[in-house]
Protein backbone atom coordinates (compact mmCIF):
# COMPACT_ATOMS: atom_id res chain seq x y z
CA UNK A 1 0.00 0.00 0.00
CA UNK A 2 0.79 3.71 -1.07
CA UNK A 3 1.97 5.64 2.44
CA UNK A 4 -0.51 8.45 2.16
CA UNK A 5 0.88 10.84 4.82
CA UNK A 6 -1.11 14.10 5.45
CA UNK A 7 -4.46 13.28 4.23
CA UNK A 8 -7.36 13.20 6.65
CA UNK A 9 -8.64 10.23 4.70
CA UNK A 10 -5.45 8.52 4.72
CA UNK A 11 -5.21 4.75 6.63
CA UNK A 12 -4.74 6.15 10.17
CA UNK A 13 -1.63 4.99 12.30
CA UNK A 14 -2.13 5.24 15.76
CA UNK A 15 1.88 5.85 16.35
CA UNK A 16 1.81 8.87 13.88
CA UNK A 17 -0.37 11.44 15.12
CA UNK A 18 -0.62 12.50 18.69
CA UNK A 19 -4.34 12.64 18.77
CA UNK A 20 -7.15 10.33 17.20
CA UNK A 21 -10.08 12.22 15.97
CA UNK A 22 -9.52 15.43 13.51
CA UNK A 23 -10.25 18.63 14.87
CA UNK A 24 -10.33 22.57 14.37
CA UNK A 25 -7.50 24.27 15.92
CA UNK A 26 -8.63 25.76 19.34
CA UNK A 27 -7.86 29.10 18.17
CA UNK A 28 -10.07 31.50 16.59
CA UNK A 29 -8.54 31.33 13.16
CA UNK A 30 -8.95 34.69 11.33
CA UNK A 31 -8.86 34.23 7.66
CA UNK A 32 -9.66 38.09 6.46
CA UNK A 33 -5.79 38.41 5.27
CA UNK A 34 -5.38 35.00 3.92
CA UNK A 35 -4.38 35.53 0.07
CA UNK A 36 -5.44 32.26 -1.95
CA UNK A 37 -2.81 30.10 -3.15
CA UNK A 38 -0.73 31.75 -6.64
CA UNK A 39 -1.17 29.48 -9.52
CA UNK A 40 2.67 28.94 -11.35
CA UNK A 41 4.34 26.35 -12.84
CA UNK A 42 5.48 23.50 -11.19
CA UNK A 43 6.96 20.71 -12.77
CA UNK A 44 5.37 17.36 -11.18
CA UNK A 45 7.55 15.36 -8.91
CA UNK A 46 8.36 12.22 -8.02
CA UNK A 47 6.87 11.88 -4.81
CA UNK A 48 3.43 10.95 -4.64
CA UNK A 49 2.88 10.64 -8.44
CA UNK A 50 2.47 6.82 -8.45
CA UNK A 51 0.19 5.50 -10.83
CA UNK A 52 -1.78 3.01 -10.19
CA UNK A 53 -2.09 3.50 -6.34
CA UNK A 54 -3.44 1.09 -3.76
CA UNK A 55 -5.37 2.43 -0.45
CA UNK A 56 -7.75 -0.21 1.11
CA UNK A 57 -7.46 -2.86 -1.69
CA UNK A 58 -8.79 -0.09 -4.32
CA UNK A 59 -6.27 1.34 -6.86
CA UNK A 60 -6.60 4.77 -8.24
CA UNK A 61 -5.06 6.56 -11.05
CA UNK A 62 -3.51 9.86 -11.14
CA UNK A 63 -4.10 11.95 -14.10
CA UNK A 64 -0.84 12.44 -16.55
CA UNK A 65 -2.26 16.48 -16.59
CA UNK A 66 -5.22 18.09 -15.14
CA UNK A 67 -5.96 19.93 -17.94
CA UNK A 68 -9.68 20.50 -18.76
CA UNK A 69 -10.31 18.90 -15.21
CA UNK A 70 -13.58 20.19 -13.95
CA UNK A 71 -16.19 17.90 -11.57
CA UNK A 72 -18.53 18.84 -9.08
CA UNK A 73 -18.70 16.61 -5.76
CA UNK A 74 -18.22 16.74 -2.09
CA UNK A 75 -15.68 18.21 -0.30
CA UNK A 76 -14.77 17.44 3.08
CA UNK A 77 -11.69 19.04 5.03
CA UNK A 78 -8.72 18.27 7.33
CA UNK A 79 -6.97 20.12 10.63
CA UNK A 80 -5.24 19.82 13.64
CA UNK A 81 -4.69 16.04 13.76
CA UNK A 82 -2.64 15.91 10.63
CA UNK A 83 -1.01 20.01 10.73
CA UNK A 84 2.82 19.36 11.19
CA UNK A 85 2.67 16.39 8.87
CA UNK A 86 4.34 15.29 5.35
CA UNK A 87 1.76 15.47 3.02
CA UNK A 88 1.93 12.59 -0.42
CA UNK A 89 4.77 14.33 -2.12
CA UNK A 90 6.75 15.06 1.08
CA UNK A 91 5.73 18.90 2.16
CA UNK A 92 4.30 19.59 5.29
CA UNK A 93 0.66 19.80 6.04
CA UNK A 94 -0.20 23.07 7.08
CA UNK A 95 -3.69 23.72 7.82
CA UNK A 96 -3.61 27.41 7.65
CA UNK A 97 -2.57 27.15 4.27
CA UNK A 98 -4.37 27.15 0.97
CA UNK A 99 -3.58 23.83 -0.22
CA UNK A 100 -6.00 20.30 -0.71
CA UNK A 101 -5.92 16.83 -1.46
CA UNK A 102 -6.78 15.29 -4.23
CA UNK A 103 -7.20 11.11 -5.61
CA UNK A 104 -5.85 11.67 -8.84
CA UNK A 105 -4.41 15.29 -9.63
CA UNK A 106 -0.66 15.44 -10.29
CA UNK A 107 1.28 16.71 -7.79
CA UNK A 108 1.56 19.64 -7.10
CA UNK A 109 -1.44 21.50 -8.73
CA UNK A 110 -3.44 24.31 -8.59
CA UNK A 111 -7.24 24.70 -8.64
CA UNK A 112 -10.36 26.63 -8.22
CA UNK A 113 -13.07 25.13 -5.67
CA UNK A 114 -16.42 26.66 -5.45
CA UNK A 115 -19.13 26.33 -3.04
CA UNK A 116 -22.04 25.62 -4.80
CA UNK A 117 -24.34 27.16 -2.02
CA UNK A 118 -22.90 30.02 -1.16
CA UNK A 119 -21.18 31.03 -4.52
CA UNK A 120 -17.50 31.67 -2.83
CA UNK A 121 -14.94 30.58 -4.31
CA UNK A 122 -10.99 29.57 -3.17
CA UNK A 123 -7.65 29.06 -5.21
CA UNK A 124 -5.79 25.91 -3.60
CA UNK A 125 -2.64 24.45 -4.46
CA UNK A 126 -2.80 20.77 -4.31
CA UNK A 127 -0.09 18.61 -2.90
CA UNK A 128 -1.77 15.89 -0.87
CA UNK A 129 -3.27 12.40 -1.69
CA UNK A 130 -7.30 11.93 -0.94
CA UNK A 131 -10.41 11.92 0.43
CA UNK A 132 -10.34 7.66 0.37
CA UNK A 133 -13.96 7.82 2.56
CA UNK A 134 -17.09 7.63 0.72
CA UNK A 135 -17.73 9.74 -2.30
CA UNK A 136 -16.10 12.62 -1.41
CA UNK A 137 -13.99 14.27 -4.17
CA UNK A 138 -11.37 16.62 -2.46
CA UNK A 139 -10.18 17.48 0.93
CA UNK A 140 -9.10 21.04 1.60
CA UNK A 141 -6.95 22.77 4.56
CA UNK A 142 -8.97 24.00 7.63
CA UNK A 143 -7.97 27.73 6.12
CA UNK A 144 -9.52 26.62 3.12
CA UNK A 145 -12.83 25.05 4.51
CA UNK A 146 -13.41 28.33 6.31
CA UNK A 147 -13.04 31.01 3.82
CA UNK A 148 -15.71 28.57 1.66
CA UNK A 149 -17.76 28.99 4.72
CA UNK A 150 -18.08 24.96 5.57
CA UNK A 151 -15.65 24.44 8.49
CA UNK A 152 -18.59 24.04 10.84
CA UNK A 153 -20.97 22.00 8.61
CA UNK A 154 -17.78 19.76 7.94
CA UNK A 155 -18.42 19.20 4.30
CA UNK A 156 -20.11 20.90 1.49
CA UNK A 157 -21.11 20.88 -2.71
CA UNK A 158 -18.52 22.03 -4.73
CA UNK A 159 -17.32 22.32 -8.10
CA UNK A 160 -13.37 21.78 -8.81
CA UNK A 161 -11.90 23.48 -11.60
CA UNK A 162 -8.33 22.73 -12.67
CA UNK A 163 -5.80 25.67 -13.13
CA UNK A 164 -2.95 24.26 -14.89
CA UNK A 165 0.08 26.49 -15.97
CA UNK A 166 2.49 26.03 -18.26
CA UNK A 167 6.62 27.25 -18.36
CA UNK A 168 5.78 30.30 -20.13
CA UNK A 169 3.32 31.23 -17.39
CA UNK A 170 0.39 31.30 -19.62
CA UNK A 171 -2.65 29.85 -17.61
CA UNK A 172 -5.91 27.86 -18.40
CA UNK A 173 -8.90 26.75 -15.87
CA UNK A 174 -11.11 23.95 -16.83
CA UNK A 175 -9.52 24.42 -20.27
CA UNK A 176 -10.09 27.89 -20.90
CA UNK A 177 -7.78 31.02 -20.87
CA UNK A 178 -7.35 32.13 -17.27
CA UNK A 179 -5.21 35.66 -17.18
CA UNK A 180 -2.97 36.60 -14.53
CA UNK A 181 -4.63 39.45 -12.82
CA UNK A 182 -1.13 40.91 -12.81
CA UNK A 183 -0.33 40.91 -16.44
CA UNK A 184 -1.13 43.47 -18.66
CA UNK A 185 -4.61 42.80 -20.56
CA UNK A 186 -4.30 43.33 -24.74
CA UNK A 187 -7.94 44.06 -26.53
CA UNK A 188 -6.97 44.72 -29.88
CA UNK A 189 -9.21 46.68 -32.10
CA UNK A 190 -10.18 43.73 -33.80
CA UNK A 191 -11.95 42.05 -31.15
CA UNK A 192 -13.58 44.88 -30.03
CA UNK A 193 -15.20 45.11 -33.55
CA UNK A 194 -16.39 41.83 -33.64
CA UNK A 195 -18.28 42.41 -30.47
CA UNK A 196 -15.93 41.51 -27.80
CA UNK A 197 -15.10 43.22 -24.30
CA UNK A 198 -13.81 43.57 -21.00
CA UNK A 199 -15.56 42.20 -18.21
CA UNK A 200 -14.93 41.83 -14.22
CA UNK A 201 -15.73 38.29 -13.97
CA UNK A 202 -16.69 37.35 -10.59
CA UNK A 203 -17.08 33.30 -11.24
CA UNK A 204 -18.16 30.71 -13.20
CA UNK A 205 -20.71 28.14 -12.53
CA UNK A 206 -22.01 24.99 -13.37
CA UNK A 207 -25.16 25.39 -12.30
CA UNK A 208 -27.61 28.51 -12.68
CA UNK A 209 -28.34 29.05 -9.11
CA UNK A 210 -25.57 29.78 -7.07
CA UNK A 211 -24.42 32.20 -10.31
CA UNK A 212 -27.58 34.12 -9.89
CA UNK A 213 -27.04 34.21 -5.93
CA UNK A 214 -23.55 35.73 -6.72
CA UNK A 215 -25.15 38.22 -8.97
CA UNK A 216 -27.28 39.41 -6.62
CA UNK A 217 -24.45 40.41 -3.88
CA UNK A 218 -22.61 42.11 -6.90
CA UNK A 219 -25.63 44.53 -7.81
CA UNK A 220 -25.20 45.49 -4.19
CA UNK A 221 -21.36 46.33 -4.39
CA UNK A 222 -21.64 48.11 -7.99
CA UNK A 223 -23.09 50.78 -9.74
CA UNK A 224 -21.82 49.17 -13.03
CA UNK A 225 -23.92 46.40 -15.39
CA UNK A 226 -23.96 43.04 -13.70
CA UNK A 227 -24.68 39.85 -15.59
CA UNK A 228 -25.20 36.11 -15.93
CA UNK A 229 -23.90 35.06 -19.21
CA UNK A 230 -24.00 31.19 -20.11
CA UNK A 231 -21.82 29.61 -22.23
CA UNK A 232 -22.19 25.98 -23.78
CA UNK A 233 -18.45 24.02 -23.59
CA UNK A 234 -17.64 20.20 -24.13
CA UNK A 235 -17.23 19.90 -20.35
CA UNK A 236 -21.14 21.18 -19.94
CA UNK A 237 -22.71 24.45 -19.40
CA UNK A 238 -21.32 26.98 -17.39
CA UNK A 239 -23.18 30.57 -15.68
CA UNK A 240 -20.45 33.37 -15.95
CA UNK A 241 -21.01 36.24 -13.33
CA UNK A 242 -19.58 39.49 -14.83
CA UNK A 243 -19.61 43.22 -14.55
CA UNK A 244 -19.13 45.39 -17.59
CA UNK A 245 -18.36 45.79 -20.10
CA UNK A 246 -15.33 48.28 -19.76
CA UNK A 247 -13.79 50.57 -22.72
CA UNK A 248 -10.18 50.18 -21.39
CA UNK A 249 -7.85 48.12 -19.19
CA UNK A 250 -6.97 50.36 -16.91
CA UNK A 251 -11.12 50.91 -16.06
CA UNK A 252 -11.78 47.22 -15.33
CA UNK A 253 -8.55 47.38 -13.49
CA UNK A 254 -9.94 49.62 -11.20
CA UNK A 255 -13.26 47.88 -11.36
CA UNK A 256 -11.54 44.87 -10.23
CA UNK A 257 -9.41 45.95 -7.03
CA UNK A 258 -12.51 47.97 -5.82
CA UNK A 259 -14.97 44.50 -6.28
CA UNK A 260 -11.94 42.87 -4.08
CA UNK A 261 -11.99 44.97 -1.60
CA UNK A 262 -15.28 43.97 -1.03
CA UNK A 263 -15.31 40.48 -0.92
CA UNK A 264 -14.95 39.51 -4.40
CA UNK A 265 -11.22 38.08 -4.59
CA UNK A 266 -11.47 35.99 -7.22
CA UNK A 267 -12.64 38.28 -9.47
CA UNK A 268 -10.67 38.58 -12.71
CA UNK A 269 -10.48 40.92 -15.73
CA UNK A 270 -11.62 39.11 -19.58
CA UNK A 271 -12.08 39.65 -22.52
CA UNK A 272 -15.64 38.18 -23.29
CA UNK A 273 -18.69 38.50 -25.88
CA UNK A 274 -20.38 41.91 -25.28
């Protein structure tokens, strides 16, 4: 068997962890300055890249790149019994991190999870093996798990999105063009002929509702043209939330930090169909 250090849905050894049950830290955590994990490239390693994989007499594979990865499932999350711990490819597990675990993603990897009830979203970086109980499809940090707004419920819907990055830096989610927020934006004069410009896009969504519940909070934090745009990919439909459109860079730029300061960090500037 695979030694699956780290995960909270690893095979437990009693010798390893100095107390039984998983907890949250006694401490009231404050996650208000916690930045999300920064997508970059990372070449996969060694450790913890073993495919096929055997944890209770059921093998797993691990995906040879995560690109296009997108699946909606449950989400569970892991603390104080396993903080201080290596972690499948040999880091430590540090539950006030962004980071998550993950059955088949290589390690280590990036990716956007989304609360399906509450529309919030979270960049992780993924360097752990798991969840191995039930059908649970990732496990994230405590940090995580709060800013998502679950840590008390213990689990909750989600949609996983893979961010995968490549040695130039360039950046896709789910298979689609995901800019830096930090690089300069181009919209030549071209596109904005044939009908495209900039949005703020506030997040993407499998499903109609929580979109529209995201929408909602946004047409409280903006004077500027909210909207729910759908868009029709091989991996399924997905419910953009954006606000625009905006005549330059520089305006969404400003769009964008002002949405962040209010609660929308994962909100990114796009080019888009007007």
């Amino acid at each position: 068997m695979v030694v699956l250090a780290g995960c909270a849905s690893a095979p437990d050894t009693p010798s390893r962890y100095s107390i039984s049950q998983d907890r949250a830290p006694s401490n009231d955590f404050d996650i208000s300055g916690l930045e999300d994990a920064r997508p970059r490239y990372e070449a996969p390693r060694k450790a913890g890249n073993k495919s096929p994989y055997t944890v209770w007499g059921k093998k797993y594979w691990v995906m040879p790149s995560a690109d296009g990865y997108v699946e909606r499932g449950i989400a569970s999350w892991y603390g104080e019994k396993f903080h201080g711990h290596k972690t499948s490819n040999g880091e430590t597990f540090d539950m006030y991190t962004m980071s998550a675990a993950h059955k088949s993603f290589p390690l280590p990897g990036f990716a956007r999870v989304t609360n399906l009830d509450n529309g919030r979203s979270v960049v992780v970086r993924v360097n752990d093996r798991g969840p191995f109980h039930g059908d649970r499809l990732i496990d994230l940090s405590y940090a995580a798990a709060k800013k998502l707004g679950y840590q008390s419920s213990g689990t909750a819907r989600v949609e996983v999105a893979a961010i995968t990055v490549r040695p130039d830096g360039s950046m896709m989610i789910a298979g689609a063009p995901y800019p830096n927020a930090e690089a300069p934006i181009a919209v030549s004069d071209q596109s904005m002929a044939s009908g495209q410009a900039l949005f703020v896009q506030l997040g993407s969504f499998s499903q109609r509702s929580p979109a529209d519940g995201l929408s909602r909070q946004a047409k409280q934090q903006t004077e500027r043209s909210v909207r729910v745009r759908r868009i029709d990919t091989a991996d399924g439909a997905f419910h953009r939330v954006q606000v625009g459109p905006f005549v330059s860079a520089e305006e969404a730029r400003r769009e964008q930090q002002a949405l962040a300061s209010r609660g929308f960090g994962q909100a990114i500037v796009l080019t888009d169909t007007r």
